[in-house]
Protein backbone atom coordinates (compact mmCIF):
# COMPACT_ATOMS: atom_id res chain seq x y z
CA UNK A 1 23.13 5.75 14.41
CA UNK A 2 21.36 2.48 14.49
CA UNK A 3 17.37 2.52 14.09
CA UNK A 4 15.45 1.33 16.96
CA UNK A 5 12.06 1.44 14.59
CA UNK A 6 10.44 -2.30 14.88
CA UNK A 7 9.69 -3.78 11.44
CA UNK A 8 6.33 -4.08 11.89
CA UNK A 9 6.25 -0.22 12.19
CA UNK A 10 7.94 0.12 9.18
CA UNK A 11 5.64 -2.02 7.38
CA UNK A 12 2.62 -0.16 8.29
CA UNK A 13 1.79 1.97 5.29
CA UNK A 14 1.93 -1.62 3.23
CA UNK A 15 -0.28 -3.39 5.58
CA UNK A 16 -2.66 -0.25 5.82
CA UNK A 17 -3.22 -0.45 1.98
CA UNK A 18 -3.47 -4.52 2.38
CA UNK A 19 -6.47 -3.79 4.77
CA UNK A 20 -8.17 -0.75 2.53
CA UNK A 21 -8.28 -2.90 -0.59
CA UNK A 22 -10.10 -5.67 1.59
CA UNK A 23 -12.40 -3.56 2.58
CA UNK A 24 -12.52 -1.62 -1.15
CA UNK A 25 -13.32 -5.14 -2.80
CA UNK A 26 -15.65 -5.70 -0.39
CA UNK A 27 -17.69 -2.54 -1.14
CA UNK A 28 -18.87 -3.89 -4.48
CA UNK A 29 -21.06 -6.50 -3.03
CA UNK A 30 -22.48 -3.53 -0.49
CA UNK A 31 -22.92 -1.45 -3.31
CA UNK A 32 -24.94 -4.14 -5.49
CA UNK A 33 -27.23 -4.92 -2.35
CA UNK A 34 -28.05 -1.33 -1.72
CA UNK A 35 -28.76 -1.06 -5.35
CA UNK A 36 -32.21 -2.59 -3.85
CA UNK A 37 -33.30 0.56 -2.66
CA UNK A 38 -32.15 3.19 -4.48
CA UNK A 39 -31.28 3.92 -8.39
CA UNK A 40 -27.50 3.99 -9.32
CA UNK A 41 -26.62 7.30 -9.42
CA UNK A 42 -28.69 8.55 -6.97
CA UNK A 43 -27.10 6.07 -4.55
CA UNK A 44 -23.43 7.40 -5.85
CA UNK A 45 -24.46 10.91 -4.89
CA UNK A 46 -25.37 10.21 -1.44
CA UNK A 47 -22.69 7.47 -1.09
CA UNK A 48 -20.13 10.77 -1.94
CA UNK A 49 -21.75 13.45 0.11
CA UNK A 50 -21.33 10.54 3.25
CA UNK A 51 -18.16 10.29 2.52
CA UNK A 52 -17.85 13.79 2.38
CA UNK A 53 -19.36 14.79 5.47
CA UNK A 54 -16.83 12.06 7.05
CA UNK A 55 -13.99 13.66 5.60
CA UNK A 56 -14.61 16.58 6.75
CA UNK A 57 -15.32 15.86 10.28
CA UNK A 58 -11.76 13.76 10.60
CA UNK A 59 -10.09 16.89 8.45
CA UNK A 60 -11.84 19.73 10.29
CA UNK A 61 -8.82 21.30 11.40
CA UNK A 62 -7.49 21.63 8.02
CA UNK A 63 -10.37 22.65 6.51
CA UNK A 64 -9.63 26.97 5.87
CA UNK A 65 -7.91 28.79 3.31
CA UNK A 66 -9.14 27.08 0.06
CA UNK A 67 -7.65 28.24 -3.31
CA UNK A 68 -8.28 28.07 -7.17
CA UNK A 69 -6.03 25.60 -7.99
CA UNK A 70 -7.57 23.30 -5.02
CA UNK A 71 -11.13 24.34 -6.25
CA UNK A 72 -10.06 23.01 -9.88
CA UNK A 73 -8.14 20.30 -8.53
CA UNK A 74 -11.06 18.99 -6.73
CA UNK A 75 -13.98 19.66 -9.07
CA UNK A 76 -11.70 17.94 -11.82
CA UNK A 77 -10.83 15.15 -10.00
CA UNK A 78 -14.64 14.93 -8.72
CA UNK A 79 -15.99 14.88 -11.79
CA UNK A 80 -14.16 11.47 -12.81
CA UNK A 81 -15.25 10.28 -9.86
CA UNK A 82 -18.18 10.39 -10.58
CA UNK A 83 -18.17 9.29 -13.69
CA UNK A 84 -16.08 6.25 -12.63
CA UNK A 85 -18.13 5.25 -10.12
CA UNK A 86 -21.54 6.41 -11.90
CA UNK A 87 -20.92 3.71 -14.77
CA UNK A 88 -19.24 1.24 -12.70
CA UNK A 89 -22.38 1.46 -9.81
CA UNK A 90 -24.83 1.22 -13.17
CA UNK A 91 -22.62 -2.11 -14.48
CA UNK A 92 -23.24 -3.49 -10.88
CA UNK A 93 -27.38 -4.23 -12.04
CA UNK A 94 -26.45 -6.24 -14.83
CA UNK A 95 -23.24 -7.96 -13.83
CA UNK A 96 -22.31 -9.77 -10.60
CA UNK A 97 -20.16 -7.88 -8.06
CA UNK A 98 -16.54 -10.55 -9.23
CA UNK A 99 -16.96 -9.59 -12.42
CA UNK A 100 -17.33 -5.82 -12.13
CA UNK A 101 -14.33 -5.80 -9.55
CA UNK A 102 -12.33 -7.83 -12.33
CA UNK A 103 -13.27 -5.48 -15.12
CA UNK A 104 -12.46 -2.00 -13.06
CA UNK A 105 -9.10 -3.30 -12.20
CA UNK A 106 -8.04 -2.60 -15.93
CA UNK A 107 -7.16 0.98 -14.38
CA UNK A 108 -3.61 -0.63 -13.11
CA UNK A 109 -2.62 -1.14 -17.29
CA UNK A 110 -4.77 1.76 -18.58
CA UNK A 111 -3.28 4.48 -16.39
CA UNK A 112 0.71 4.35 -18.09
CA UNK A 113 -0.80 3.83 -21.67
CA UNK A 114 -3.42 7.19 -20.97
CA UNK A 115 -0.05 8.89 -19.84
CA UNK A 116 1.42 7.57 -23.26
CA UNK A 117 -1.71 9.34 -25.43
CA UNK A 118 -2.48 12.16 -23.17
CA UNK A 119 1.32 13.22 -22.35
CA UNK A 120 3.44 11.43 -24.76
CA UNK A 121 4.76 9.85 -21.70
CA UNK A 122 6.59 6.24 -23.35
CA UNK A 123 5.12 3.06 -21.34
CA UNK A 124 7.52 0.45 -19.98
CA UNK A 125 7.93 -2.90 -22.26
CA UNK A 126 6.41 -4.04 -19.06
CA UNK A 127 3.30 -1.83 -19.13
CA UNK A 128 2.83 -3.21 -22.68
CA UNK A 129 2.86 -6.71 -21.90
CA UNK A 130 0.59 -6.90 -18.61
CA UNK A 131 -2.44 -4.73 -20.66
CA UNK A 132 -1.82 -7.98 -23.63
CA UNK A 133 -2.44 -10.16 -20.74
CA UNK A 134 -5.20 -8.06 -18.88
CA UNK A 135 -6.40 -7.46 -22.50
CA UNK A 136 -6.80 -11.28 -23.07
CA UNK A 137 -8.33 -11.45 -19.74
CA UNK A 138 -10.88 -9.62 -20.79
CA UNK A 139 -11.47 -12.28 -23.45
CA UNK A 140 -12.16 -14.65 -21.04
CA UNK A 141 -13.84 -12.99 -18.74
CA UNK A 142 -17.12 -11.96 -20.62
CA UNK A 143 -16.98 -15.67 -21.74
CA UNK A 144 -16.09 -15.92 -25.44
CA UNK A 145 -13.02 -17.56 -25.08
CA UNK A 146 -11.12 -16.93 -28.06
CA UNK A 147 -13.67 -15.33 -30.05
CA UNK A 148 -14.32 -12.16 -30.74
CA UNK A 149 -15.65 -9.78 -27.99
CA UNK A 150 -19.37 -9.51 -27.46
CA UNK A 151 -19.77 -7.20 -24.62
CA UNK A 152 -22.56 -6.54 -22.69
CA UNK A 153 -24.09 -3.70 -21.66
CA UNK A 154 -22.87 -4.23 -18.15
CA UNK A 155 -19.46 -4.99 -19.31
CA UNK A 156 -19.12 -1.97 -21.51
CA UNK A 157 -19.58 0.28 -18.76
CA UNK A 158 -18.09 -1.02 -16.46
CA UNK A 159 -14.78 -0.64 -18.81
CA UNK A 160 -15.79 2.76 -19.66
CA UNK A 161 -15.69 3.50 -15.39
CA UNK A 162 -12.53 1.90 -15.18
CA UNK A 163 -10.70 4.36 -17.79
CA UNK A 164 -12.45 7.26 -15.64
CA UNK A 165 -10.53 6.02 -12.08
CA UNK A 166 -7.46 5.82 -14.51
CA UNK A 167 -8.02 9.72 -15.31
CA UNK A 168 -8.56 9.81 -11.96
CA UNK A 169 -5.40 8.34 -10.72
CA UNK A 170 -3.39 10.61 -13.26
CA UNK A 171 -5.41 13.68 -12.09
CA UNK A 172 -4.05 13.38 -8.06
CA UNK A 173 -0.58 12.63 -9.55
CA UNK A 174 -1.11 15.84 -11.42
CA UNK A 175 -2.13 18.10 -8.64
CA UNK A 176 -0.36 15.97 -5.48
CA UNK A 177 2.22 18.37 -5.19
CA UNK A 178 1.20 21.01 -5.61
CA UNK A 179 -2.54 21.30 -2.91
CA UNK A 180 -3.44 20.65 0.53
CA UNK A 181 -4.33 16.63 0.20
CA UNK A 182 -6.80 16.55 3.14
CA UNK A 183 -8.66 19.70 1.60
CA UNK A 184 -8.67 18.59 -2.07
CA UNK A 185 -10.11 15.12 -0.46
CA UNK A 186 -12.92 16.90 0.63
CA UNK A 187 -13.67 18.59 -2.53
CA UNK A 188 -13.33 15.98 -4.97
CA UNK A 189 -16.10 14.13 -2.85
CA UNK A 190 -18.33 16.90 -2.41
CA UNK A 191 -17.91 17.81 -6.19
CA UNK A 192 -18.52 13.68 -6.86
CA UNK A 193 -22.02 13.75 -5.55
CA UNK A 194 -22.66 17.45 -6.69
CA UNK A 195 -21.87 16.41 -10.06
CA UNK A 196 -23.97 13.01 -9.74
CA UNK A 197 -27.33 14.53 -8.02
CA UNK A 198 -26.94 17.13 -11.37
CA UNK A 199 -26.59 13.87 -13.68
CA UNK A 200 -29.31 12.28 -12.02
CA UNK A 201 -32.14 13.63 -13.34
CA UNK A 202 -30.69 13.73 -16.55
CA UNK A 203 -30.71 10.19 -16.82
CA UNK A 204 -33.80 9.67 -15.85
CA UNK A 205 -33.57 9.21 -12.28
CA UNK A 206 -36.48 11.53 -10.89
CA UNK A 207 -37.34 9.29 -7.48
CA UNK A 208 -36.15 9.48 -4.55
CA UNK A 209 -34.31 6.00 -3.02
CA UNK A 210 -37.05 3.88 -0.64
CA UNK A 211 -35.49 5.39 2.62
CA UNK A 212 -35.46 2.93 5.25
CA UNK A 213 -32.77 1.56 7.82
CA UNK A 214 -31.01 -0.72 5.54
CA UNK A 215 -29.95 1.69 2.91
CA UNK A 216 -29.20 4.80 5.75
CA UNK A 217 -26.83 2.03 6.93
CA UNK A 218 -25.27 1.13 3.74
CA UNK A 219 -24.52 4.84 2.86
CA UNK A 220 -22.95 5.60 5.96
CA UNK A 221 -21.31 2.49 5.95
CA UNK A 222 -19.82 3.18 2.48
CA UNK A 223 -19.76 7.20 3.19
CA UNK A 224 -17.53 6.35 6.01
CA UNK A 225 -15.34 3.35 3.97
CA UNK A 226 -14.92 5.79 1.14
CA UNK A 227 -13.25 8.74 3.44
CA UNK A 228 -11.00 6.24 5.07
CA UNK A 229 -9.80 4.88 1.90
CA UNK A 230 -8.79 8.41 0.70
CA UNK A 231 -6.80 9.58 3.45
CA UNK A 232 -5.38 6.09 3.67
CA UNK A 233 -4.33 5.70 0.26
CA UNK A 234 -3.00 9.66 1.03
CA UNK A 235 -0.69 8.97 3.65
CA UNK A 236 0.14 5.59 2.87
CA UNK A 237 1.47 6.07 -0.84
CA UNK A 238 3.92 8.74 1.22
CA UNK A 239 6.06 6.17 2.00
CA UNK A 240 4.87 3.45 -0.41
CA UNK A 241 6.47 3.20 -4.09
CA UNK A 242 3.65 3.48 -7.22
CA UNK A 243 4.88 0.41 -8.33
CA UNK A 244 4.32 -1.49 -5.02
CA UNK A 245 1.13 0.29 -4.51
CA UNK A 246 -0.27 -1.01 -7.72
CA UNK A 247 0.59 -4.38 -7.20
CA UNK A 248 -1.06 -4.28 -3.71
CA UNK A 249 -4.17 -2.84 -4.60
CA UNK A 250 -4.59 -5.54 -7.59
CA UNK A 251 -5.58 -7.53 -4.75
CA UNK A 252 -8.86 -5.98 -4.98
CA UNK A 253 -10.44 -7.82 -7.56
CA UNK A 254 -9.28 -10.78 -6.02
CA UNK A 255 -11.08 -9.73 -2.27
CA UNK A 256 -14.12 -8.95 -4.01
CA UNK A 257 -14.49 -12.95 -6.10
CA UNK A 258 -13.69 -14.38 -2.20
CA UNK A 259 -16.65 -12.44 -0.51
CA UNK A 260 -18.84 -12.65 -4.02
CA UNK A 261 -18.22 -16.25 -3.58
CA UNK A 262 -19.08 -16.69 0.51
CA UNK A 263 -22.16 -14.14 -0.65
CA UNK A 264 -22.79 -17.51 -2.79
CA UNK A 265 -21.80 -16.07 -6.64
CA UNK A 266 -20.29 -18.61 -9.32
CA UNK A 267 -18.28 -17.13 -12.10
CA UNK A 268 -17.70 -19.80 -15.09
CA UNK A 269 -14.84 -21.70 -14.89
CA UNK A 270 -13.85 -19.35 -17.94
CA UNK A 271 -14.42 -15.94 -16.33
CA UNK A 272 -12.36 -17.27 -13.31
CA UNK A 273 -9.38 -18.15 -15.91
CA UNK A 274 -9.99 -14.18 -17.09
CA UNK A 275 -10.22 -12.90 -14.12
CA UNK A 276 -6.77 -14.71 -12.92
CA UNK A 277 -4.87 -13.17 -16.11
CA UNK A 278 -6.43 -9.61 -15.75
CA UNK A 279 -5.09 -9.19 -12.06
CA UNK A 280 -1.64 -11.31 -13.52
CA UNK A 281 -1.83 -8.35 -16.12
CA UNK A 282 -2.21 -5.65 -13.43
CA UNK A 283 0.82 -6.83 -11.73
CA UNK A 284 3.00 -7.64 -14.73
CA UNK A 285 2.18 -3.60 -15.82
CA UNK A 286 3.93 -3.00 -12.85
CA UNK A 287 7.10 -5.10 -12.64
CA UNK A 288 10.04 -4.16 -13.34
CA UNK A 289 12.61 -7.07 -13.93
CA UNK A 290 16.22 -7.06 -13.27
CA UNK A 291 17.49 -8.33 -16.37
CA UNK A 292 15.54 -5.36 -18.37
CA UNK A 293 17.62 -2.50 -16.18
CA UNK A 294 20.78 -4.26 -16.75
CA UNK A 295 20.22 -4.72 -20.38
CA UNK A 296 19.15 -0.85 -20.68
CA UNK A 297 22.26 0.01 -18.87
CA UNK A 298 24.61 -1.90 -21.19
CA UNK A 299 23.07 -0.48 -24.06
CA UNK A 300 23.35 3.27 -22.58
């Protein structure tokens, strides 16, 4: 039987995940401006329990019959969350929204050679090469050419966020099969800003944000972004290889230096040239040549 299905249709789930990193690397120059109002991990906390709240209102209907493994799935994956987005939201005061979107895209490499230490799972010769060049990125980007790294503050934890979204990647892998996605969506985000609103205090943050119009609109803004990105990236990736996926959302980075730049931010020439091989690395982790398969084969 020939299929009647128009190609556009069939490209949806790829042009979804085209449109959700736009509006991901957009977020980082939202986040930096509401960072005006409100302390970092406060503004995490109430970003998450937004997005939350939207979640749950889209999922309603699926919302009964919790169980352990979802409660662990979701206060697991919630905690690197917010974690991830803690440091990365922190980073965002001392770096400029490019640079921390460049720097949190080392996930793409880090997530195959975390499988390798945490699971003994071998990385591709591939995987190897694109963290060299995302490595050597990295050089660039905090501007020491080829000196040795001096990070800063901002840089350092901004890294330190992007290996948390790498556990976090590995963590829905983990438990994708085996929960309810739109229910463990809801968890992870309430247990994100549960988990930051506990951490807040503990670092300091006692005060409550300067509530006004602006920031209400931010959070819901974000709140809202947030919950479509999950159950995007949830029903997209059904039909969309990892591989593929990857490669798309490396685009982010690159969304976020076009609207840091209209916003009117300058990266060195140098951090540009970094920021170029770091997303170069993120897709080269990902490809899988030809030539490679065929030489495996002969060889097997």
């Amino acid at each position: 039987m020939i299929s009647t299905q128009h190609p556009l249709h069939a490209k949806l789930p790829q042009i979804a995940l085209v449109l959700i990193t736009m509006i991901w690397g957009g977020s980082f120059l939202t986040v930096q401006y509401g960072l005006q109002f409100s302390t970092p991990i406060l503004f995490v906390a109430f970003r998450f329990a937004a997005a939350a709240f939207a979640v749950s209102v889209i999922s309603w209907k699926s919302l009964s019959g919790f169980n352990l493994k979802e409660l662990l799935a979701g206060a697991s994956i919630g905690a690197v969350i917010a974690i991830g987005y803690g440091t990365q939201t922190i980073g965002l005061q001392s770096i400029s929204s490019s640079e921390s979107a460049f720097l949190t895209a080392l996930y793409v490499p880090l997530v195959p050679i975390l499988l390798w230490l945490l699971f003994r799972q071998k990385p591709h010769l591939m995987t190897w090469l694109g963290a060299l060049l995302a490595f050597l990125g990295l050089v660039f980007l905090t501007g020491n050419g080829f000196g040795a790294i001096q990070l800063k503050f901002g840089q350092i934890i901004t890294i330190l966020g992007s290996i948390a979204i790498a556990l976090e990647i590995i963590l829905i892998s983990h438990f994708g099969g085996q929960v309810n996605v739109k229910r463990v969506t809801v968890l992870q985000l309430i247990f994100a800003s549960l988990f930051c609103f506990i951490m807040a205090p503990i670092l300091g943050e006692t005060h409550l944000p300067q509530w006004n119009w602006m920031l209400v609109s931010i959070l819901c803004g974000l709140g809202f972004a947030s919950a479509v990105i999950q159950l995007v990236m949830n029903w997209a990736q059904r039909a969309v290889n990892p591989s593929q996926a990857a490669i798309i959302y490396s685009g982010e980075p690159v969304w976020a230096a076009l609207i840091g730049r209209l916003a009117g931010e300058r990266l060195p020439l140098l951090a540009i040239l970094g920021g170029a091989l770091v997303v170069l690395g993120v897709i080269t982790s990902e490809w899988r040549p030809k030539f490679l398969k065929k030489k495996k084969e002969v060889h097997s």
